[in-house]
N, C-alpha and C. Protein backbone atom coordinates (compact mmCIF):
# COMPACT_ATOMS: atom_id res chain seq x y z
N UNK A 1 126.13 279.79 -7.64
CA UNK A 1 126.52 279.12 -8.87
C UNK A 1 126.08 279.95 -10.06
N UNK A 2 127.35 279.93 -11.23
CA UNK A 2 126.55 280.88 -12.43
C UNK A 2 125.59 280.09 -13.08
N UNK A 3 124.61 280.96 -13.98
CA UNK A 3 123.50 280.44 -15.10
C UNK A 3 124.69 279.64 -15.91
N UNK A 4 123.50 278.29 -16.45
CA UNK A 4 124.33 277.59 -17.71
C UNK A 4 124.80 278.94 -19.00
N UNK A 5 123.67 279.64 -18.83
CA UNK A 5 123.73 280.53 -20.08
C UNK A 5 125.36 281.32 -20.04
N UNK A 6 125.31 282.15 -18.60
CA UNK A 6 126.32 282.67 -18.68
C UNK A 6 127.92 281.54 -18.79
N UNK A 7 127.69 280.71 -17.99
CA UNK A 7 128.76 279.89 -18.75
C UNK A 7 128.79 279.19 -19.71
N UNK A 8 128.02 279.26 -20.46
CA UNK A 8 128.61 279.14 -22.34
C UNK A 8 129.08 280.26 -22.96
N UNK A 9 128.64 281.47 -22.98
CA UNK A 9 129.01 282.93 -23.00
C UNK A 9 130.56 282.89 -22.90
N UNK A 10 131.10 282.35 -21.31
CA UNK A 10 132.15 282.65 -21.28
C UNK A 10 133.27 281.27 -21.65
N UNK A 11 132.67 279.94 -21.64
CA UNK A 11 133.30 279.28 -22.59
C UNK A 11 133.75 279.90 -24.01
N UNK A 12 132.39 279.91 -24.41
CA UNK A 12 132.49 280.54 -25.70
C UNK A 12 133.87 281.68 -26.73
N UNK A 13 133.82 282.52 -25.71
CA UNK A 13 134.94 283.50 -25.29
C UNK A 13 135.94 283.21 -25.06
N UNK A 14 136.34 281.93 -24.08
CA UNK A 14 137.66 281.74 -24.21
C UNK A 14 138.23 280.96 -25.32
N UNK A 15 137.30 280.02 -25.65
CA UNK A 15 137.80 279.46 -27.47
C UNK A 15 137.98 280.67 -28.35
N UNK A 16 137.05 281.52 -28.49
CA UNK A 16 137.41 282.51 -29.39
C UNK A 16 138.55 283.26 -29.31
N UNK A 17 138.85 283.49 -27.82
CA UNK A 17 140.20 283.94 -27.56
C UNK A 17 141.33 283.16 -28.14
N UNK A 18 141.35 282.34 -27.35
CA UNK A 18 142.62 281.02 -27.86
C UNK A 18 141.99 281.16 -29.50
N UNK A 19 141.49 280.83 -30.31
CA UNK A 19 141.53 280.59 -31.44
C UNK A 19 142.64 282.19 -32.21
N UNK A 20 142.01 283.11 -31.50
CA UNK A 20 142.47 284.53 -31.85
C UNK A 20 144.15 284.69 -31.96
N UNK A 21 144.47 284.14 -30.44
CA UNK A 21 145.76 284.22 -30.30
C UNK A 21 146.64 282.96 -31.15
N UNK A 22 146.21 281.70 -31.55
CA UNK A 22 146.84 280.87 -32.34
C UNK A 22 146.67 281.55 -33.79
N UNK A 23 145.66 282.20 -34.15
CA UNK A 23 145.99 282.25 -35.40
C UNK A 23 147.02 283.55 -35.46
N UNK A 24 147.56 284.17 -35.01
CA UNK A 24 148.47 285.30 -34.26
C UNK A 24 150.01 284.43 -34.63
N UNK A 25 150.11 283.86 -33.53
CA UNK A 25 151.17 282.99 -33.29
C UNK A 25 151.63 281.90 -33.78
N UNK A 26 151.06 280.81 -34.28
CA UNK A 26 151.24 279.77 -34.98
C UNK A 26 151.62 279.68 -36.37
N UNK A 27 152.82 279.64 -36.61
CA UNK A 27 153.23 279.98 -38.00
C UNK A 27 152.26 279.15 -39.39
N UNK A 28 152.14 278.15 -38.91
CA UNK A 28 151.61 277.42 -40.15
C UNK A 28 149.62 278.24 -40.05
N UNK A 29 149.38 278.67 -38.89
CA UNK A 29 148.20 279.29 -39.49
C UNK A 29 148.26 280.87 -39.82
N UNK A 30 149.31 281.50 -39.44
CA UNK A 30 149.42 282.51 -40.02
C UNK A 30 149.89 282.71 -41.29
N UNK A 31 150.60 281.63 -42.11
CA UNK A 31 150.66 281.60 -43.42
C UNK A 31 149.22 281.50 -44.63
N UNK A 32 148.18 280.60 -43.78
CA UNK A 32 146.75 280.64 -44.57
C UNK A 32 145.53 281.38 -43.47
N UNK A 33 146.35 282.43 -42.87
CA UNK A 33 145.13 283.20 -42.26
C UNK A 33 145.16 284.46 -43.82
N UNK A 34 143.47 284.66 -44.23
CA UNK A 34 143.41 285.29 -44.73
C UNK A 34 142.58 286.84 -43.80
N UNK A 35 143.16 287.69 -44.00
CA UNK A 35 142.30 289.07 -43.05
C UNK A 35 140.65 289.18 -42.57
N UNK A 36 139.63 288.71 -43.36
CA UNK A 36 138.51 288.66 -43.11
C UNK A 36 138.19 287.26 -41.79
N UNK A 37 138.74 286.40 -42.02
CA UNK A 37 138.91 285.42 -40.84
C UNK A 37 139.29 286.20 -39.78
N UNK A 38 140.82 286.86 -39.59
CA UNK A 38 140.74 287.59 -38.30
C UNK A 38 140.21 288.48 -37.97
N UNK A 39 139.85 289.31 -38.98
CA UNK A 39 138.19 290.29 -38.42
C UNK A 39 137.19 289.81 -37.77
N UNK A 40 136.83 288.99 -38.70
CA UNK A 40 135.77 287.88 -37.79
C UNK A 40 135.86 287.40 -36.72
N UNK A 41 136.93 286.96 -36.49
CA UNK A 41 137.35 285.75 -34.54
C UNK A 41 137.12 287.29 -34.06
N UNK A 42 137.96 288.48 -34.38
CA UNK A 42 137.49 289.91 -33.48
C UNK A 42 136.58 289.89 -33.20
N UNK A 43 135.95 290.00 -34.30
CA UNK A 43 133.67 290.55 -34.41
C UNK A 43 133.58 289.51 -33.19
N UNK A 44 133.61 288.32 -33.74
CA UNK A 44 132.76 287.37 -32.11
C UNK A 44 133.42 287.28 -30.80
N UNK A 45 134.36 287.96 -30.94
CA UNK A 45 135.27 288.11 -29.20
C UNK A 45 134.45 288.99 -29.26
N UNK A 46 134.12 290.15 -29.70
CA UNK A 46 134.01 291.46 -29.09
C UNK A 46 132.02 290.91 -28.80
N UNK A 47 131.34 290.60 -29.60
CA UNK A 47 129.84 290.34 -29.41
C UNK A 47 129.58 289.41 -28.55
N UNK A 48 130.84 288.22 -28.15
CA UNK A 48 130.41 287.28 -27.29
C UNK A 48 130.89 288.54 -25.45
N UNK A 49 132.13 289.26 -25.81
CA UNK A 49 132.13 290.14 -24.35
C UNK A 49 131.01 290.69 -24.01
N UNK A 50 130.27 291.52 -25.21
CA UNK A 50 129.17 292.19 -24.91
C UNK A 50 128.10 291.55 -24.44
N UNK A 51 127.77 290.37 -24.86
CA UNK A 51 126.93 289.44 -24.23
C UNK A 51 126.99 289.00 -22.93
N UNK A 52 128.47 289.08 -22.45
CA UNK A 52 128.73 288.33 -20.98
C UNK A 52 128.58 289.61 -20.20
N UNK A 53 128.80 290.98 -20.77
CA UNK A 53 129.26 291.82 -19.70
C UNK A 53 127.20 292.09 -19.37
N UNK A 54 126.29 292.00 -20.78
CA UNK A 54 125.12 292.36 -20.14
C UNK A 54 124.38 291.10 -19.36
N UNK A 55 125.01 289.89 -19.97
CA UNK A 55 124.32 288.89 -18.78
C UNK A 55 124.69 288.72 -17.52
N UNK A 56 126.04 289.41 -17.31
CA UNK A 56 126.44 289.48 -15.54
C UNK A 56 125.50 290.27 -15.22
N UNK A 57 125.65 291.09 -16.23
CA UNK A 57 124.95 292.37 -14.85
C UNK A 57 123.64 292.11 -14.62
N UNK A 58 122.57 291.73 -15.81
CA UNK A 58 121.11 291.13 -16.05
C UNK A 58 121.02 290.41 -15.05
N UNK A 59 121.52 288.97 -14.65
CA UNK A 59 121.63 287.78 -13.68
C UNK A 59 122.38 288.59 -12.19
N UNK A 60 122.63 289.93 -12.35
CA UNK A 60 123.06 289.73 -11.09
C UNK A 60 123.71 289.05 -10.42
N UNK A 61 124.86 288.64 -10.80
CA UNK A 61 126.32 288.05 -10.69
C UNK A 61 127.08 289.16 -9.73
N UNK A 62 127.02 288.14 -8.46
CA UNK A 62 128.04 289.35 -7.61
C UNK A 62 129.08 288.90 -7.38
N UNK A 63 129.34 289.39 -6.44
CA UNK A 63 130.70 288.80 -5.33
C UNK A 63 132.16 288.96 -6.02
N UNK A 64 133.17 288.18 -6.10
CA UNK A 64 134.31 288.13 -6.73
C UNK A 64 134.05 287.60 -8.28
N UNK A 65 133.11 286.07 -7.95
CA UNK A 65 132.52 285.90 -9.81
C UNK A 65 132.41 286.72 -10.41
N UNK A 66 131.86 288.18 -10.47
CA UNK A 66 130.89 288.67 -10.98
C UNK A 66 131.93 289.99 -11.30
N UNK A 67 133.12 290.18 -10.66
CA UNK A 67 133.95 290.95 -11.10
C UNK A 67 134.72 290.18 -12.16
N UNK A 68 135.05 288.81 -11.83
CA UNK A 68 136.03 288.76 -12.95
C UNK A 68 135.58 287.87 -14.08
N UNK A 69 134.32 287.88 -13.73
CA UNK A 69 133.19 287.80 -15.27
C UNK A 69 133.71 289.08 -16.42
N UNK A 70 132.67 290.18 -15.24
CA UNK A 70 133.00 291.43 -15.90
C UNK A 70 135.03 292.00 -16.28
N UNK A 71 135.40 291.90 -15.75
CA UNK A 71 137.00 292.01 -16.67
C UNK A 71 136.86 291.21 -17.57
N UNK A 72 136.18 289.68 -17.75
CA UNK A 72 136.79 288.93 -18.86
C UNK A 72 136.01 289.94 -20.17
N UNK A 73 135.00 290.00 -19.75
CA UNK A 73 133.76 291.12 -21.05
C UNK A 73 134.31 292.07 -20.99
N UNK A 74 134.73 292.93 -20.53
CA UNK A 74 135.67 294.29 -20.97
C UNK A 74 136.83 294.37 -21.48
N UNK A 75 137.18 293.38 -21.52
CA UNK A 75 138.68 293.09 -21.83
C UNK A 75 138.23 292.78 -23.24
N UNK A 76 137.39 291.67 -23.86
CA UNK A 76 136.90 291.10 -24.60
C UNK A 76 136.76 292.26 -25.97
N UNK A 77 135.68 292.87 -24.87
CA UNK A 77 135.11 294.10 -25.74
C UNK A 77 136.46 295.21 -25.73
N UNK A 78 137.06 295.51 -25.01
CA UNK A 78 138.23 296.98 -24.88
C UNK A 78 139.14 296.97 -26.24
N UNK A 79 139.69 295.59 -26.53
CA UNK A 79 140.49 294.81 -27.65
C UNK A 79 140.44 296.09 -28.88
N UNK A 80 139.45 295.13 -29.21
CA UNK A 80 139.11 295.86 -30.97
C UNK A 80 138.62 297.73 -30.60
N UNK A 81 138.14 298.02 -30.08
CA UNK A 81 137.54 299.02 -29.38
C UNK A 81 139.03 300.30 -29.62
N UNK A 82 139.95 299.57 -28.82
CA UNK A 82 141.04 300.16 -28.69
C UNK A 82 142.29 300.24 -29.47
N UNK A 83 141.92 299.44 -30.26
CA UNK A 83 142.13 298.73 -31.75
C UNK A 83 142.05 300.17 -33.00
N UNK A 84 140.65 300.14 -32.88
CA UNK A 84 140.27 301.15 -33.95
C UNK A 84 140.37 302.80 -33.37
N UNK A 85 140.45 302.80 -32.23
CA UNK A 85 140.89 304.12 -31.83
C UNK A 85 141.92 304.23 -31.58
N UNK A 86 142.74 303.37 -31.67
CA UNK A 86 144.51 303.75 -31.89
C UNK A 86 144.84 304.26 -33.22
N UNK A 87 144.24 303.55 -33.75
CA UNK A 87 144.15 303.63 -35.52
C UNK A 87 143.61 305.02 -36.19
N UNK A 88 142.58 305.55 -35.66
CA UNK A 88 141.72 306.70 -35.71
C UNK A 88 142.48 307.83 -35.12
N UNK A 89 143.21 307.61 -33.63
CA UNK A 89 144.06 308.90 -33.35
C UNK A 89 145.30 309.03 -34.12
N UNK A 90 146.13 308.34 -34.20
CA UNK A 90 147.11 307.93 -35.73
C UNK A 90 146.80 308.88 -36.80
N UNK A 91 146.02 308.58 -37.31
CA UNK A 91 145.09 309.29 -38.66
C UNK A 91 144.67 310.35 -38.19
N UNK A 92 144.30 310.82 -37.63
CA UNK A 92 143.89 312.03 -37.27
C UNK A 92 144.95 313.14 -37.03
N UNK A 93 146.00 312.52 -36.31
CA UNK A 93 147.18 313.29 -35.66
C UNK A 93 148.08 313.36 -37.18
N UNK A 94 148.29 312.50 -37.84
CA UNK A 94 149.51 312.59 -39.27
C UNK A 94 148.08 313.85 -39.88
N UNK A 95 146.78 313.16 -40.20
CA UNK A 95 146.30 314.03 -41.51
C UNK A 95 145.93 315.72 -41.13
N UNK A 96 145.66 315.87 -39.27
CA UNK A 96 145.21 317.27 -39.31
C UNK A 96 146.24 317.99 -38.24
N UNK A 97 147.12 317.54 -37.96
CA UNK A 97 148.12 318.04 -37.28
C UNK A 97 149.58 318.08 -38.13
N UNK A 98 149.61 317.35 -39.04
CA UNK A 98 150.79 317.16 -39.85
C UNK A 98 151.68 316.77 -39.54
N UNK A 99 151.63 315.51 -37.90
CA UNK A 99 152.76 314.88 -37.63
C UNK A 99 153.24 313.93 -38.49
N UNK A 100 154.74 313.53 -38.51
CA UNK A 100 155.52 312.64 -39.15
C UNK A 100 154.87 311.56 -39.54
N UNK A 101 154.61 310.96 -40.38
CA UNK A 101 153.89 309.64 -41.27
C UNK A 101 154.84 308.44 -39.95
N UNK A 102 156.03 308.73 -39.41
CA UNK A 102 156.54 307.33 -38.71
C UNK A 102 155.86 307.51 -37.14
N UNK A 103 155.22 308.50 -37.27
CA UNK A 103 154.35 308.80 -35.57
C UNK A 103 153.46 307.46 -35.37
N UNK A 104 153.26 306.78 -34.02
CA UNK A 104 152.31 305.82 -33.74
C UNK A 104 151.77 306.28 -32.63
N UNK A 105 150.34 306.41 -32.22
CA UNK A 105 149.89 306.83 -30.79
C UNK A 105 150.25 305.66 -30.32
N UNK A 106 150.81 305.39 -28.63
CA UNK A 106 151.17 304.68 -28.30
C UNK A 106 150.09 304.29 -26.97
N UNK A 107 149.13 304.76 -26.68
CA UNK A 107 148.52 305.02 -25.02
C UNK A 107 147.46 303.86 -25.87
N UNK A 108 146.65 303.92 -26.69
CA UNK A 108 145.35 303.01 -26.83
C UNK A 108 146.14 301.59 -27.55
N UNK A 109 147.60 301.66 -28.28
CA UNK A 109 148.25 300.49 -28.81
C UNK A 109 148.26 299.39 -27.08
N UNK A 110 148.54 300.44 -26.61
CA UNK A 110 149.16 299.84 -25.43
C UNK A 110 147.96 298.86 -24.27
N UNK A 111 147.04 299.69 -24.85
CA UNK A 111 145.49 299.47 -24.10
C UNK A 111 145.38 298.40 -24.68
N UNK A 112 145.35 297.97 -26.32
CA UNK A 112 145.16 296.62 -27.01
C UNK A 112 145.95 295.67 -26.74
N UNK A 113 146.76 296.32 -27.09
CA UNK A 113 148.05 294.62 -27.15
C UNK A 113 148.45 294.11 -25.70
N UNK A 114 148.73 294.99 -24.89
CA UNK A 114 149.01 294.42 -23.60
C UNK A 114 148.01 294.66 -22.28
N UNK A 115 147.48 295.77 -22.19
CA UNK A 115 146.55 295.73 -21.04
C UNK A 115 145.33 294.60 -20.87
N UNK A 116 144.39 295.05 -22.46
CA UNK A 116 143.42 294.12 -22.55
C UNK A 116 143.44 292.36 -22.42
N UNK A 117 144.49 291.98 -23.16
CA UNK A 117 144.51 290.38 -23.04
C UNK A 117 145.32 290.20 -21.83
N UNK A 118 145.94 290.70 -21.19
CA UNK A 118 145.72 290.55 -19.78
C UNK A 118 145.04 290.66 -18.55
N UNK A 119 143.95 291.46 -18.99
CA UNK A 119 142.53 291.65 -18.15
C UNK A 119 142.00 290.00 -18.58
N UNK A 120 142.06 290.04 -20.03
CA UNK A 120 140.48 288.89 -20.24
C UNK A 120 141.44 287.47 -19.57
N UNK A 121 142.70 286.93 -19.70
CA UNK A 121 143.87 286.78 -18.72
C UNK A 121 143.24 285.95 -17.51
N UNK A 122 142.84 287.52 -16.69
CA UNK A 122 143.32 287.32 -15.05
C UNK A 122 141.80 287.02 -15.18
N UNK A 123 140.73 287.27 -16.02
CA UNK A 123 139.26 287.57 -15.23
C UNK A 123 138.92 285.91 -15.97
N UNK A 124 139.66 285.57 -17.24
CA UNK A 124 139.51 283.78 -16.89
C UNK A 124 140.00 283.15 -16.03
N UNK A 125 141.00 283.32 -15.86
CA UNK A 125 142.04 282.26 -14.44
C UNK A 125 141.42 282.44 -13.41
N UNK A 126 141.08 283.80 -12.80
CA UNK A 126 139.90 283.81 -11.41
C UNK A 126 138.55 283.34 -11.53
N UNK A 127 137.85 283.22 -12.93
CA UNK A 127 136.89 282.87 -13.21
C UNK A 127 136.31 281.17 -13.06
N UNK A 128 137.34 280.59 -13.58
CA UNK A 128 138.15 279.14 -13.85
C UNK A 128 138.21 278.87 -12.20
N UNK A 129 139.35 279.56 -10.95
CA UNK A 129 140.12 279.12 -9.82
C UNK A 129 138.40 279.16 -9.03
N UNK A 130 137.81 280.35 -9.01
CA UNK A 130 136.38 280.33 -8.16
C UNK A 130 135.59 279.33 -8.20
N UNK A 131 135.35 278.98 -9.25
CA UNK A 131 134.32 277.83 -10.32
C UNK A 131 135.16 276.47 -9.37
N UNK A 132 136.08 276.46 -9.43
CA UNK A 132 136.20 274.84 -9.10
C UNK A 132 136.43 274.94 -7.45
N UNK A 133 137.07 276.27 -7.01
CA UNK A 133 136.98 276.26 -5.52
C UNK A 133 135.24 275.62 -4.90
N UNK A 134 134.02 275.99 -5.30
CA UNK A 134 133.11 276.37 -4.59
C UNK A 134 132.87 274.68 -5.30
């Protein structure tokens, strides 16, 4: 069975998620989302992953739990991570290579928007299916 601790961690995380993705999607809150709000739901996805990925490993969380603990915290954390280094190779590639201003790196976009929230995804739903199996 996990620590209470670690499952608030990953409660925690999945509200922040869902909160992340409604304010994304939901038209009436994307009309009064102001930018520092969604920085923020980032900041605490990414500090609440980091928290889960060092309390799995701290508690010694094995077995299948303990993997898809760890995807939900890497995923958590990979997000913004991959976020700002999409952004950073972008900038780097237009300002010291002199590619086209309409250039987008596409390999770390791809890491954010679709790989990652499908990791944090599969490592809640297995996280969630284990938890009530046992």
């Amino acid at each position: 069975m996990l620590d209470t601790l670690v499952w608030s961690i990953f409660w925690a995380s999945v509200a922040v998620f869902i909160a992340m993705v409604s304010l994304m999607l939901v038209p009436r809150a994307r009309k009064l989302l102001k930018p520092y709000v969604f920085f923020g739901v980032i900041a605490v996805l990414m500090i609440l992953g980091v928290i889960l990925l060092v309390l799995t490993i701290q508690k010694d969380v094995g077995g299948t739990s303990g993997v898809f603990l760890l995807l939900t915290g890497a995923s958590a954390v990979g997000m913004p991570v991959f976020v700002i280094l999409h952004n950073l190779i972008t900038a780097m590639l237009i300002k010291f290579f002199k590619v086209s201003k309409n250039f987008d790196e596409p390999v770390f976009f791809i890491l954010a928007v679709i790989v990652c929230p499908l990791g944090l995804l599969t490592g809640v739903i297995g996280t969630i299916v284990l938890a009530l199996n046992k």
